[in-house]
Protein backbone atom coordinates (compact mmCIF):
# COMPACT_ATOMS: atom_id res chain seq x y z
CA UNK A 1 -30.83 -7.85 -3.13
CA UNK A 2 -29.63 -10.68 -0.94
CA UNK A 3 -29.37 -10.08 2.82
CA UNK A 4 -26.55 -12.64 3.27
CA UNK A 5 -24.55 -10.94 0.32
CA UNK A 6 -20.44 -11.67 0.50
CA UNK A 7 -20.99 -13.79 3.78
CA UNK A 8 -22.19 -10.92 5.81
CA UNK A 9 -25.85 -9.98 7.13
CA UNK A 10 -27.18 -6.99 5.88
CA UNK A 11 -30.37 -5.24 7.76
CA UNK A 12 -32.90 -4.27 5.92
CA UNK A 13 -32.56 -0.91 6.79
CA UNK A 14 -29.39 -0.97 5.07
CA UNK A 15 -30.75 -3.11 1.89
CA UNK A 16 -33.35 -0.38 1.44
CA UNK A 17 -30.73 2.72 1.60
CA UNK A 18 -29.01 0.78 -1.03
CA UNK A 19 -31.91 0.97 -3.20
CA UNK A 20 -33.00 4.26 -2.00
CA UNK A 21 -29.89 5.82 -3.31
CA UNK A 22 -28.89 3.93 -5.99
CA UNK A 23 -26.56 2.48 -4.69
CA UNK A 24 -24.80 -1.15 -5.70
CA UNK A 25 -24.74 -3.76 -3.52
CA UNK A 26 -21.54 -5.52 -5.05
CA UNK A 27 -20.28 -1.82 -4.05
CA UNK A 28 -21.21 -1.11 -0.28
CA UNK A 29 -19.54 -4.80 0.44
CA UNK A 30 -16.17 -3.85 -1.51
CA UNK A 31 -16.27 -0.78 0.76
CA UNK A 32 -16.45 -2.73 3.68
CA UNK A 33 -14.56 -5.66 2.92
CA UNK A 34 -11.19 -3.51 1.41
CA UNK A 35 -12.19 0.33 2.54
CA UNK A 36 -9.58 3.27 2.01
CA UNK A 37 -10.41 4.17 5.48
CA UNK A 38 -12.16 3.12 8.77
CA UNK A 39 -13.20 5.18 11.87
CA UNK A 40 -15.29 3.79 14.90
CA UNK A 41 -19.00 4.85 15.47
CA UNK A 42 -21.25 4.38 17.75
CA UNK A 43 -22.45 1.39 20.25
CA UNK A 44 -19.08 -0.73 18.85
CA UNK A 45 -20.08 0.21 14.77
CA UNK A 46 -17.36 1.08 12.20
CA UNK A 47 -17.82 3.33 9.15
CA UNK A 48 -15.84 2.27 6.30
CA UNK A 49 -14.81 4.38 3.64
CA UNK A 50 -14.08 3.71 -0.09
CA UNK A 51 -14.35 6.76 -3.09
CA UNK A 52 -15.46 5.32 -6.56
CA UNK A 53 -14.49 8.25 -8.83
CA UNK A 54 -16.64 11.45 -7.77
CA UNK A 55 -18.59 9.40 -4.90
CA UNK A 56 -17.53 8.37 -1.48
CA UNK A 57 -19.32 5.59 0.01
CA UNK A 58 -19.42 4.98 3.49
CA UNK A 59 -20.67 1.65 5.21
CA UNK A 60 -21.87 1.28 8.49
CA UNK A 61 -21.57 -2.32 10.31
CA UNK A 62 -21.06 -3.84 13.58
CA UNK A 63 -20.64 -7.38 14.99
CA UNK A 64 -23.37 -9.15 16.67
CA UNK A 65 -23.31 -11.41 20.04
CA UNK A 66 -22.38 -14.44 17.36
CA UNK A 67 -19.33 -12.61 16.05
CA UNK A 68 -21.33 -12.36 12.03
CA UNK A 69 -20.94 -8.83 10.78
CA UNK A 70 -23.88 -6.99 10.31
CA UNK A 71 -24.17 -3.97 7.73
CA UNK A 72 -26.51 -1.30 9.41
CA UNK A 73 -26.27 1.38 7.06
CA UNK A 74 -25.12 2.54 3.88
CA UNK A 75 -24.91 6.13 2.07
CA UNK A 76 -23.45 8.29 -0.78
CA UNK A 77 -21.61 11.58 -0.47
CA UNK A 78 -19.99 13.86 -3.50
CA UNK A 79 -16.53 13.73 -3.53
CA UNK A 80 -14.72 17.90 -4.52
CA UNK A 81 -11.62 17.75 -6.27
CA UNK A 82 -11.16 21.24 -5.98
CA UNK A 83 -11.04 21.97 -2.36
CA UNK A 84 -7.84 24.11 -2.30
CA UNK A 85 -9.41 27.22 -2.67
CA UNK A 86 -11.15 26.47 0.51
CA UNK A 87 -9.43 28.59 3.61
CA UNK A 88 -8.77 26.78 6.97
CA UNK A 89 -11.28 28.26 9.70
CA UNK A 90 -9.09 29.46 12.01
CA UNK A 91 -7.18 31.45 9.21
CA UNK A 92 -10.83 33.14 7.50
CA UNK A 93 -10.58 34.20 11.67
CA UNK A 94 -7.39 35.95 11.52
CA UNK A 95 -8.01 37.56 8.43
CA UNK A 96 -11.38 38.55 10.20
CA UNK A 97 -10.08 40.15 12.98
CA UNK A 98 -6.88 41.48 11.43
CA UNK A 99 -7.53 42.46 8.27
């Protein structure tokens, strides 16, 4: 793995979650570079989202003092197709207390 990969630094705490968990490389830096969705983290990171059939992977990065994006971290998570059944909280609640 190449810690300069697509023009961006990548730790080597992230480089070794990517081959911890089987995850492509060519993958986490599509999800960052064109993710489905973004949301800040902490101490000025961003987690960028992209799903790739049943997986959702999420990239953490950040810029440093230079300005050159660093990727931090990098993880997969199972992606359910079939949430519907699934009741909102505040509704299992009401049915709880009423019911």
């Amino acid at each position: 793995m190449d810690n300069h990969y697509g023009g961006v630094i990548w730790t080597n705490h992230a480089l070794e979650r990517l081959r911890d968990r089987g995850i492509k490389q060519g993958d986490a830096w599509a999800t960052w570079s064109s993710p489905q969705s973004s949301r800040k983290g902490n101490s000025g990171s961003w987690v960028y989202y992209r799903v790739y059939g049943s997986t959702r992977i999420e990239v953490v990065a950040k810029k440093n003092e230079k300005g050159e994006w660093l990727i931090l971290s990098v993880w997969s998570k199972p992606v359910y197709e079939n949430e519907k059944g699934r009741e909102s909280f505040w509704k299992s609640i009401f049915k709880k207390l009423f019911f």
